[in-house]
Structures are given as C-alpha cells and as structure tokens.
N, C-alpha and C. Protein backbone atom coordinates (compact mmCIF):
# COMPACT_ATOMS: atom_id res chain seq x y z
N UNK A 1 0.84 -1.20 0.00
CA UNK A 1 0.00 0.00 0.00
C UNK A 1 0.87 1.24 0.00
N UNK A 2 0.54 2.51 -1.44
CA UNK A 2 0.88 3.48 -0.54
C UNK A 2 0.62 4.13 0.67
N UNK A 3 1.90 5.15 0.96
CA UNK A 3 1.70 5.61 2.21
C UNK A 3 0.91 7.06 1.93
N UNK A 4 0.20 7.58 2.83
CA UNK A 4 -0.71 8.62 2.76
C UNK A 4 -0.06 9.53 2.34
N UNK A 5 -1.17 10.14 1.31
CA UNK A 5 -0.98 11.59 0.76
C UNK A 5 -0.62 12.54 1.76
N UNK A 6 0.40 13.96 1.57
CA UNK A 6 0.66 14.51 2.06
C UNK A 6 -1.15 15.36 2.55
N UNK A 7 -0.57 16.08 3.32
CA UNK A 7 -2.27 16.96 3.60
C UNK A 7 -1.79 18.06 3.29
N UNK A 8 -3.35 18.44 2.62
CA UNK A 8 -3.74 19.22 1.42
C UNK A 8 -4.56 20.35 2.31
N UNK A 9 -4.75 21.37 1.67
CA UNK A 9 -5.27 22.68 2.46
C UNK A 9 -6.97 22.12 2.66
N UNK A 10 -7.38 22.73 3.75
CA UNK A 10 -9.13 22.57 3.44
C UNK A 10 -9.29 23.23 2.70
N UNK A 11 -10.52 22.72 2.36
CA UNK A 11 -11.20 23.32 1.08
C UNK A 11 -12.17 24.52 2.22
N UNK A 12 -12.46 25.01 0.91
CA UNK A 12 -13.72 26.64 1.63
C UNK A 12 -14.81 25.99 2.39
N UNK A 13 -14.86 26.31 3.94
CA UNK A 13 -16.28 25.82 4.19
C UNK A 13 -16.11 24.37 4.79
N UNK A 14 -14.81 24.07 4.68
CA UNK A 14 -14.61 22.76 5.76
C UNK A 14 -14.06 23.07 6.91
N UNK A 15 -14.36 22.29 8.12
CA UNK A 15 -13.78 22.37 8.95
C UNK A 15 -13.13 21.10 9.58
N UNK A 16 -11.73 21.31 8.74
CA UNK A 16 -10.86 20.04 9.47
C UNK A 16 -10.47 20.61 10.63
N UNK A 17 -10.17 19.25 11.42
CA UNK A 17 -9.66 19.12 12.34
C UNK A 17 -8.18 18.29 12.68
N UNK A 18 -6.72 18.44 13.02
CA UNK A 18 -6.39 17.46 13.10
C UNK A 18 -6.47 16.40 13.85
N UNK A 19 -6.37 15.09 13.02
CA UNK A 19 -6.89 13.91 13.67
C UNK A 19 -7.47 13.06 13.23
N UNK A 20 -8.43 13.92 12.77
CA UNK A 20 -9.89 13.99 12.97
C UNK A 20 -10.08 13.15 11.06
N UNK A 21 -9.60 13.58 10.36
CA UNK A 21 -9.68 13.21 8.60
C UNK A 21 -8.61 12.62 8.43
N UNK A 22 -8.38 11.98 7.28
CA UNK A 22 -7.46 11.45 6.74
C UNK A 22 -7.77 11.91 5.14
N UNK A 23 -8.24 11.60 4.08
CA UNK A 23 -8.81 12.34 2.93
C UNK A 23 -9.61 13.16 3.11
N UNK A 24 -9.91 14.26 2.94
CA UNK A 24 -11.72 15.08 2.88
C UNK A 24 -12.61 14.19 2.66
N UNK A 25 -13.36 14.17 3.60
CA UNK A 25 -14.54 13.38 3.34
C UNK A 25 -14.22 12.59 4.42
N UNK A 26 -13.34 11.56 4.48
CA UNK A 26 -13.09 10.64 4.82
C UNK A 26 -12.77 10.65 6.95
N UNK A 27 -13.56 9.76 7.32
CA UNK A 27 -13.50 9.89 9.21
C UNK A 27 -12.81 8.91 9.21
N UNK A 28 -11.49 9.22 10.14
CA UNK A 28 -10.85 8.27 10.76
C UNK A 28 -11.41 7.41 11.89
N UNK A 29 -11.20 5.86 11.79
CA UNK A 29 -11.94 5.03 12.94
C UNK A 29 -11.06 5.46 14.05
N UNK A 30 -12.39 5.56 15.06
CA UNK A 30 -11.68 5.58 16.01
C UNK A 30 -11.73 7.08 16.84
N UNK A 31 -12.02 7.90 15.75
CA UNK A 31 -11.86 9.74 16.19
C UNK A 31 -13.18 9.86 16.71
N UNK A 32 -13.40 11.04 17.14
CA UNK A 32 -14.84 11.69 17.75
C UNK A 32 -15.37 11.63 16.84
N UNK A 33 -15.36 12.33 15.44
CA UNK A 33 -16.12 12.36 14.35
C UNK A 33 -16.73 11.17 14.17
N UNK A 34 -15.99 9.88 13.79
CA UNK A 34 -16.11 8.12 14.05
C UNK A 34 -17.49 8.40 15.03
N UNK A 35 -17.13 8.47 16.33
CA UNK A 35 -18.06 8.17 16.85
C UNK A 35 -19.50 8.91 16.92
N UNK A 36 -19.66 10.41 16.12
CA UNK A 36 -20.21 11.06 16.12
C UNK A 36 -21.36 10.60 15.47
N UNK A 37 -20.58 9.92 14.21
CA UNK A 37 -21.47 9.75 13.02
C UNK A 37 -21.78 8.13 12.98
N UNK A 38 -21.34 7.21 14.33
CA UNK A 38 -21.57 5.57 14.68
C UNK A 38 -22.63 5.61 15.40
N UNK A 39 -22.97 6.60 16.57
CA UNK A 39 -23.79 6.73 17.55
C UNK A 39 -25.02 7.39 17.25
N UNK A 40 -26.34 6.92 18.15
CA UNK A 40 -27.25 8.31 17.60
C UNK A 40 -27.17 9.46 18.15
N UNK A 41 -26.49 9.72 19.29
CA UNK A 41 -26.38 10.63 19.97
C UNK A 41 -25.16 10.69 20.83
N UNK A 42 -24.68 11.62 21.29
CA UNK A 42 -23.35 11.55 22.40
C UNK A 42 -24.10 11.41 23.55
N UNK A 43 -25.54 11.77 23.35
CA UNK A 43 -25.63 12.13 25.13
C UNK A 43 -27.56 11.51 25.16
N UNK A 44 -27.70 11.48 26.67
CA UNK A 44 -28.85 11.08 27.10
C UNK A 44 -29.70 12.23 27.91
N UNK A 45 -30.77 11.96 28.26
CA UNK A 45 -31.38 13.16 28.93
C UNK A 45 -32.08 12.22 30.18
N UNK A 46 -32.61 13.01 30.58
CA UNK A 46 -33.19 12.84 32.34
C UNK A 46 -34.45 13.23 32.66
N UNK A 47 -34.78 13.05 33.39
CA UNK A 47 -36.65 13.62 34.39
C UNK A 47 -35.58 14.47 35.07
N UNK A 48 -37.02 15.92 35.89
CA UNK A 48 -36.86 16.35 36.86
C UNK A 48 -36.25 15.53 37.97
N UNK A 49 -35.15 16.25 38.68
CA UNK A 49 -34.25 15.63 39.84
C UNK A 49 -33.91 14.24 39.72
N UNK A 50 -33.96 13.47 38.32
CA UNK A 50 -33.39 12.24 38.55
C UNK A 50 -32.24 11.32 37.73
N UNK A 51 -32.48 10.33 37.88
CA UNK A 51 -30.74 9.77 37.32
C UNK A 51 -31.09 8.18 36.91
N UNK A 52 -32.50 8.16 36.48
CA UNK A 52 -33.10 6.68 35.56
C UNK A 52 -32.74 7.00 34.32
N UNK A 53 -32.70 5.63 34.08
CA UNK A 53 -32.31 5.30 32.55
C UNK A 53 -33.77 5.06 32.35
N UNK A 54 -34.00 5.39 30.87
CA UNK A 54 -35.38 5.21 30.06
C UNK A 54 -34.28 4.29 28.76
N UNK A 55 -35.67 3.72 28.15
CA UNK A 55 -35.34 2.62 27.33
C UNK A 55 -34.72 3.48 26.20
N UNK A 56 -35.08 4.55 25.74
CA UNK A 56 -34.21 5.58 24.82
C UNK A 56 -32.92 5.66 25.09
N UNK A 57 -32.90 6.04 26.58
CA UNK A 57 -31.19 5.94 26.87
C UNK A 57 -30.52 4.72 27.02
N UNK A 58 -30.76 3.91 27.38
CA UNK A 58 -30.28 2.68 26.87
C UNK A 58 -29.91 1.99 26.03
N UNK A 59 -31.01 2.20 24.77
CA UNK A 59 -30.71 2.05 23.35
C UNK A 59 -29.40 2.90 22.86
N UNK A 60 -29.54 4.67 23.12
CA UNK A 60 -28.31 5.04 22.98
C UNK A 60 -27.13 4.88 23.82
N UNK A 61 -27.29 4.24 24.56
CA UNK A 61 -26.05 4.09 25.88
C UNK A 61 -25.41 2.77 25.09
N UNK A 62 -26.50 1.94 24.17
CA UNK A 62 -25.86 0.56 24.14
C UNK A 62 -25.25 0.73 22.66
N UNK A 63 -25.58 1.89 21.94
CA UNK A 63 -24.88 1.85 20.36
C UNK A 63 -23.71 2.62 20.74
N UNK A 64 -23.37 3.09 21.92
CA UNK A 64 -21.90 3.91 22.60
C UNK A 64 -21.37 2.82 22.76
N UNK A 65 -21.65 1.77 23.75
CA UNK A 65 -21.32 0.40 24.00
C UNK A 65 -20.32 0.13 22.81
N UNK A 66 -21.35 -0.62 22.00
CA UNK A 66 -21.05 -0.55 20.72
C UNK A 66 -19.63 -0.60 19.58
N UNK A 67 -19.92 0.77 19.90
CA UNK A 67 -18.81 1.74 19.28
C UNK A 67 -17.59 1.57 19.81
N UNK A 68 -17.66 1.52 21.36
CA UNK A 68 -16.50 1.61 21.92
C UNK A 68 -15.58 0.05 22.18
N UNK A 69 -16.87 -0.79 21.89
CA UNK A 69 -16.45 -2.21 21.81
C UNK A 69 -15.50 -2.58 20.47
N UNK A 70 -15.92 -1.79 19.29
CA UNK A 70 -14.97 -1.53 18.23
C UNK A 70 -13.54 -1.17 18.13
N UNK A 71 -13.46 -0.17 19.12
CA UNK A 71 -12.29 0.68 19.27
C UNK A 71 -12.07 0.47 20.72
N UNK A 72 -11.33 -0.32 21.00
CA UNK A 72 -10.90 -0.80 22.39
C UNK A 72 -9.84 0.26 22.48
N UNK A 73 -9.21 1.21 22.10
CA UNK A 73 -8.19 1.88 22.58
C UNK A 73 -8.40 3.30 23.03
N UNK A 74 -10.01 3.54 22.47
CA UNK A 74 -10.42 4.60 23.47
C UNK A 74 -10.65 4.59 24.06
N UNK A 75 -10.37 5.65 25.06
CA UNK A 75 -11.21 5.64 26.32
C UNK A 75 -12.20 7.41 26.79
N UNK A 76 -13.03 7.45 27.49
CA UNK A 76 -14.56 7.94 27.12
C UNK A 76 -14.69 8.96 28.62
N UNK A 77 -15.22 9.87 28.53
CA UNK A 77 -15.55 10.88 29.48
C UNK A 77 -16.72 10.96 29.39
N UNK A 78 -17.29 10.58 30.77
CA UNK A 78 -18.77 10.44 30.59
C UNK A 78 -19.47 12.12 31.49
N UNK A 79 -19.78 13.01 31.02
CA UNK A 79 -19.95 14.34 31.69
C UNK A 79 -21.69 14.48 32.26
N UNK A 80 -21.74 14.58 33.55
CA UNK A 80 -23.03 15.06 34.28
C UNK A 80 -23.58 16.08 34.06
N UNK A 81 -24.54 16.69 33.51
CA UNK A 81 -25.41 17.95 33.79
C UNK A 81 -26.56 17.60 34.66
N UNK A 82 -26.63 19.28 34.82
CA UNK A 82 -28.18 19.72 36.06
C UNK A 82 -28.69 20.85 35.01
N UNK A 83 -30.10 21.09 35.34
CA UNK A 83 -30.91 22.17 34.91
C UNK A 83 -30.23 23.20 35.94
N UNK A 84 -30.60 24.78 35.67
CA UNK A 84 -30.48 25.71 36.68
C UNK A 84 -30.72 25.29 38.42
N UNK A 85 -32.06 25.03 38.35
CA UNK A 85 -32.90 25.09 39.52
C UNK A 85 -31.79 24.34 40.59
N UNK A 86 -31.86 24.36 41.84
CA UNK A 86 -31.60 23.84 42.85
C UNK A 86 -30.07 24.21 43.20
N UNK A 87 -29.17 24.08 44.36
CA UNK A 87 -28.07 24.91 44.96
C UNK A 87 -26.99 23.98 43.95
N UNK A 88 -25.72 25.12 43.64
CA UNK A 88 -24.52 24.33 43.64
C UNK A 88 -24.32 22.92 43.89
N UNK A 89 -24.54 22.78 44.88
CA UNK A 89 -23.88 21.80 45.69
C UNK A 89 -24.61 20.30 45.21
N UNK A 90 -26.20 20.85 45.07
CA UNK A 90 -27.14 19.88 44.93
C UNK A 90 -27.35 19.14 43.39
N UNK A 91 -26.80 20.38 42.70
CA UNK A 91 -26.77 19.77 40.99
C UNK A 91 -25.83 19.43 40.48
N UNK A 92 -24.34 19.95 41.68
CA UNK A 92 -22.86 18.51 41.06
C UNK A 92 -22.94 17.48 41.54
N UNK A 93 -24.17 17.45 42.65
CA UNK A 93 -24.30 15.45 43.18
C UNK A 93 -24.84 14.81 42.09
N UNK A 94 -25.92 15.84 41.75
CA UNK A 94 -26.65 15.15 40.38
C UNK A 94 -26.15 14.91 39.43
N UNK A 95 -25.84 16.00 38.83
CA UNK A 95 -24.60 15.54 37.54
C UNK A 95 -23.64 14.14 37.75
N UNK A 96 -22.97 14.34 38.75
CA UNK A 96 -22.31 12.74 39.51
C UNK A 96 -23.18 11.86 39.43
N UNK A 97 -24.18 11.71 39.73
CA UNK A 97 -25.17 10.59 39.82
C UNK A 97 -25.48 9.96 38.50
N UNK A 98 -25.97 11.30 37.34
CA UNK A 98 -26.05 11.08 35.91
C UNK A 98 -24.86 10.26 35.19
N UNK A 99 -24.00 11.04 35.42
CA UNK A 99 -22.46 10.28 34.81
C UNK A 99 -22.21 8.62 35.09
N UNK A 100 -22.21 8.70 36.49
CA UNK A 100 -22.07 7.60 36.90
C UNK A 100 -23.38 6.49 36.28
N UNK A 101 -24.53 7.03 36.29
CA UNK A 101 -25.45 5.57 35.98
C UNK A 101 -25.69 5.12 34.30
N UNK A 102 -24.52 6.50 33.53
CA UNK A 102 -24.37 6.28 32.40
C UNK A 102 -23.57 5.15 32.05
N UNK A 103 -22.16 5.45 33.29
CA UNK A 103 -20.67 4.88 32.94
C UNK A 103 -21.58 3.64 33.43
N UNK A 104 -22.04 3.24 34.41
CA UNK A 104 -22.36 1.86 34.82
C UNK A 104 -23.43 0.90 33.97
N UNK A 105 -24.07 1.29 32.80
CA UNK A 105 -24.46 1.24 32.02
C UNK A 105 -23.39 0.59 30.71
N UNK A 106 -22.57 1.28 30.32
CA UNK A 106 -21.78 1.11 29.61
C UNK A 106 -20.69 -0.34 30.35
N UNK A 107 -20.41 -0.29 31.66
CA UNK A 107 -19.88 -1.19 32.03
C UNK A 107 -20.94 -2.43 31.84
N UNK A 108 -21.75 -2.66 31.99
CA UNK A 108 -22.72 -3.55 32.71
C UNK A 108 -23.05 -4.51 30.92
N UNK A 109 -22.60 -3.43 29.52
CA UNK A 109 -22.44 -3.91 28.37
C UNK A 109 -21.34 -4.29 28.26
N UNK A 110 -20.08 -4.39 29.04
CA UNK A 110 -19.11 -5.02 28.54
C UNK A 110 -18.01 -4.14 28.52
N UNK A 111 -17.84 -2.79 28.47
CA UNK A 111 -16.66 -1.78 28.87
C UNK A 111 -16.31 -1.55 30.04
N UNK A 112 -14.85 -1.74 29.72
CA UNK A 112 -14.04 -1.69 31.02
C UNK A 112 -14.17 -0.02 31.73
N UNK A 113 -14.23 -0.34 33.50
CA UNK A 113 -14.48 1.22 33.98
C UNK A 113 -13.08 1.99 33.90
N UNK A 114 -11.60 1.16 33.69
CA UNK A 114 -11.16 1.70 33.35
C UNK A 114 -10.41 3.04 32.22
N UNK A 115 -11.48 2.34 31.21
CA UNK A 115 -11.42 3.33 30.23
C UNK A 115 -12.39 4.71 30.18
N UNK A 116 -13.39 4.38 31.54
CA UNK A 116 -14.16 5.65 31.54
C UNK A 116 -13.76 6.43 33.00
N UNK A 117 -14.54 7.75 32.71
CA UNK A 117 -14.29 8.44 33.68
C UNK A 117 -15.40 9.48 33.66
N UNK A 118 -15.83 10.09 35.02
CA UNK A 118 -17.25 10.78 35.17
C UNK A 118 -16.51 11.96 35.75
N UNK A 119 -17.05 13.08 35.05
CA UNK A 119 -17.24 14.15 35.34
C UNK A 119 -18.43 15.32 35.87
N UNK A 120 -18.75 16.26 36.45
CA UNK A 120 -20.03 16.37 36.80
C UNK A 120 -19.59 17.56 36.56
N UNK A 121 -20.17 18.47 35.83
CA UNK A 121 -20.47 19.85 35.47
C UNK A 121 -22.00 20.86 36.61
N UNK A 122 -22.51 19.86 37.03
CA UNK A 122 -23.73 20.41 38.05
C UNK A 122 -24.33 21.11 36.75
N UNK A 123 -24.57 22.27 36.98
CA UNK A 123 -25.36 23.50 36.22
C UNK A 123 -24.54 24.43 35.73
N UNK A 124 -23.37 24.23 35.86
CA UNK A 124 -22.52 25.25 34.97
C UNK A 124 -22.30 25.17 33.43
N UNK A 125 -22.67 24.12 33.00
CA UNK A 125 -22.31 24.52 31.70
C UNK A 125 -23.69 23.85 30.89
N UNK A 126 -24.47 24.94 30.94
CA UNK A 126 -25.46 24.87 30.21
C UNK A 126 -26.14 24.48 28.47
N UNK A 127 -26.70 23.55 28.04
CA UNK A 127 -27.01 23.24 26.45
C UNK A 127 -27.38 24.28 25.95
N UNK A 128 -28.52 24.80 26.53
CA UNK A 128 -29.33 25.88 26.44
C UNK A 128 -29.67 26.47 27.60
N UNK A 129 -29.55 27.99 27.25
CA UNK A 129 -29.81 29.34 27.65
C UNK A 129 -31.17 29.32 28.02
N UNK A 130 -31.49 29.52 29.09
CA UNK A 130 -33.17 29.98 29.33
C UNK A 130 -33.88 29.28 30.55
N UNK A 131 -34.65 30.12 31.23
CA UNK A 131 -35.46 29.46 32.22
C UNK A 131 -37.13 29.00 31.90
N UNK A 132 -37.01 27.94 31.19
CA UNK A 132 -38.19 27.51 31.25
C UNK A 132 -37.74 25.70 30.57
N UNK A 133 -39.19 24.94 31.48
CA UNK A 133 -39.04 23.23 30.94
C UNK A 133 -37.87 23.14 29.45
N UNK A 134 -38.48 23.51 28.56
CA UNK A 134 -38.11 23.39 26.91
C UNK A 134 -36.30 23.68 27.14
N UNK A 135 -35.51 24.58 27.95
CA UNK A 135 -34.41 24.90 27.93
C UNK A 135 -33.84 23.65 29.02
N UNK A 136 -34.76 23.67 30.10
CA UNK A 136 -34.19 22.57 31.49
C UNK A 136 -34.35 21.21 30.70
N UNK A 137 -35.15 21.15 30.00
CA UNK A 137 -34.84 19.34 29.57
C UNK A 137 -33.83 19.28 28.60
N UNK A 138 -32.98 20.09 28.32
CA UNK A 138 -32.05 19.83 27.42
C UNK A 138 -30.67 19.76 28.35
N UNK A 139 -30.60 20.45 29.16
CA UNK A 139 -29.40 20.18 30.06
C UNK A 139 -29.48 19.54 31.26
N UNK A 140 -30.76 18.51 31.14
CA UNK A 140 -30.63 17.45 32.30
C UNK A 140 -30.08 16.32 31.41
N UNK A 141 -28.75 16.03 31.56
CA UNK A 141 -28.07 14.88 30.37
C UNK A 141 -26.91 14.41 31.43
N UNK A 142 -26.25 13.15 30.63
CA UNK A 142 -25.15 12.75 30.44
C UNK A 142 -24.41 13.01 28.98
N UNK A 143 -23.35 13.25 28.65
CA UNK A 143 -22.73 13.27 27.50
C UNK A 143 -21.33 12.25 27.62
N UNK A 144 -21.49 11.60 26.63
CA UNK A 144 -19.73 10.48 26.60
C UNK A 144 -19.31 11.20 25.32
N UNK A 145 -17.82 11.91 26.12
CA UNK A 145 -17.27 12.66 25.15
C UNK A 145 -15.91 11.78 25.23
N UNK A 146 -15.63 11.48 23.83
CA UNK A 146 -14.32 10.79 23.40
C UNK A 146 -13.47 11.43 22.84
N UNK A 147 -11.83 11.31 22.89
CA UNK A 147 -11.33 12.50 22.54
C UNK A 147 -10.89 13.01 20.45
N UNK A 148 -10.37 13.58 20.41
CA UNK A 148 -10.10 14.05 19.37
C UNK A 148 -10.09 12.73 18.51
C-alpha cells in the first residue's frame, strides 16, 4: 500500500480538524467524528431531579457500548449535567449521579471502567440558555465525550 498523501489545504467551508480526517470526506476510525457519526447521539437526557435510565437511553447508551467495543483503545468521558434550579452543591451530586449511571451502564455492556471516567459539570455549563421546561430538559443529560 501506498503511504498517505501529504495533507492538502481545506477546502472553503470545511472544517478540518487534526486527527480527525485522513482524505476530505473521509473519518478516521476511532476519532470523535467516528463516533459522532456511529452513535445516535453523544448524550442522554433525564426527568426532573433524577438519574433513571429510560429505554431511549439505553438504546443510545448501548450503540456507545457498541462503538467503543470496536475501538478498544479509546477511552470515554462520561460528563453530568443539572438544569439551573436547585443549589450548587445539589446539581454537582446530580450531575455525579447522571455520569455515573451512564458509565455503569456502559460497564454492565461489557466496557471496562477503566477506560471511563465521570465528570459532573452540576449547572454550569449549560445546552441551552433559558429558564423555562423546553431549555431545562435539554441540560438534564449525560454526555460520553471521546477524545479528538
């Protein structure tokens, strides 16, 4: 086989990344993009104040599974969110709680906990802007972010 073409400028309107491509067009196995476009989603959502899995998240928890069962050499950051409402203190337990019943999820399919790790954001880093249901159900989640 030849060895890879040198890299070529992006074209107008792309946004490479390195890593991330190998031809235009083309996703390297294995990259975020890989998993972007393997998975249906990076992330799961939640009820008010809680940390159940619904059969939606499961389904997407288990095509992460999946994915990551493919690529045994990644390893996965599983990140907690909270809606606004409730103290500091009370929406990085939650976020922790989220992360965690994601990662244990993903273990319970067959990935090692060593390759994951939980992070809890509480309410600081918001999906969406705004105080009302429609904005809070978007940042009651877990997200498994894999790296570059």
């Amino acid at each position: 086989a030849l060895p890879p073409a040198p890299p070529s400028e992006t074209a107008p309107g792309e946004q490479g990344l390195p890593g991330e491509t190998g031809m235009p067009g083309e996703v390297v196995p294995g990259s975020r993009a890989d998993f972007l476009q393997s998975v249906p989603t990076d992330r799961i959502y939640f009820g008010f104040d809680s940390y159940s899995l619904d059969g939606e998240d499961r389904a997407t928890l288990g095509a992460q599974a999946g994915w990551l069962s493919r690529n045994p050499n990644v390893s996965a950051t599983i990140e907690g969110h909270a809606d606004e409402r409730g103290t500091r203190e009370y929406n990085l337990a939650l976020g922790d709680r989220r992360a965690n019943a994601a990662r244990d999820y993903l273990e319970s399919r067959g990935i090692s906990s060593s390759r994951m790790q939980t992070l809890s954001w509480g309410k600081e880093r918001p999906a969406i802007e705004g105080s009302n249901e429609s904005a809070w159900s978007q940042n009651r989640r877990a997200v498994t972010v894999v790296p570059q």
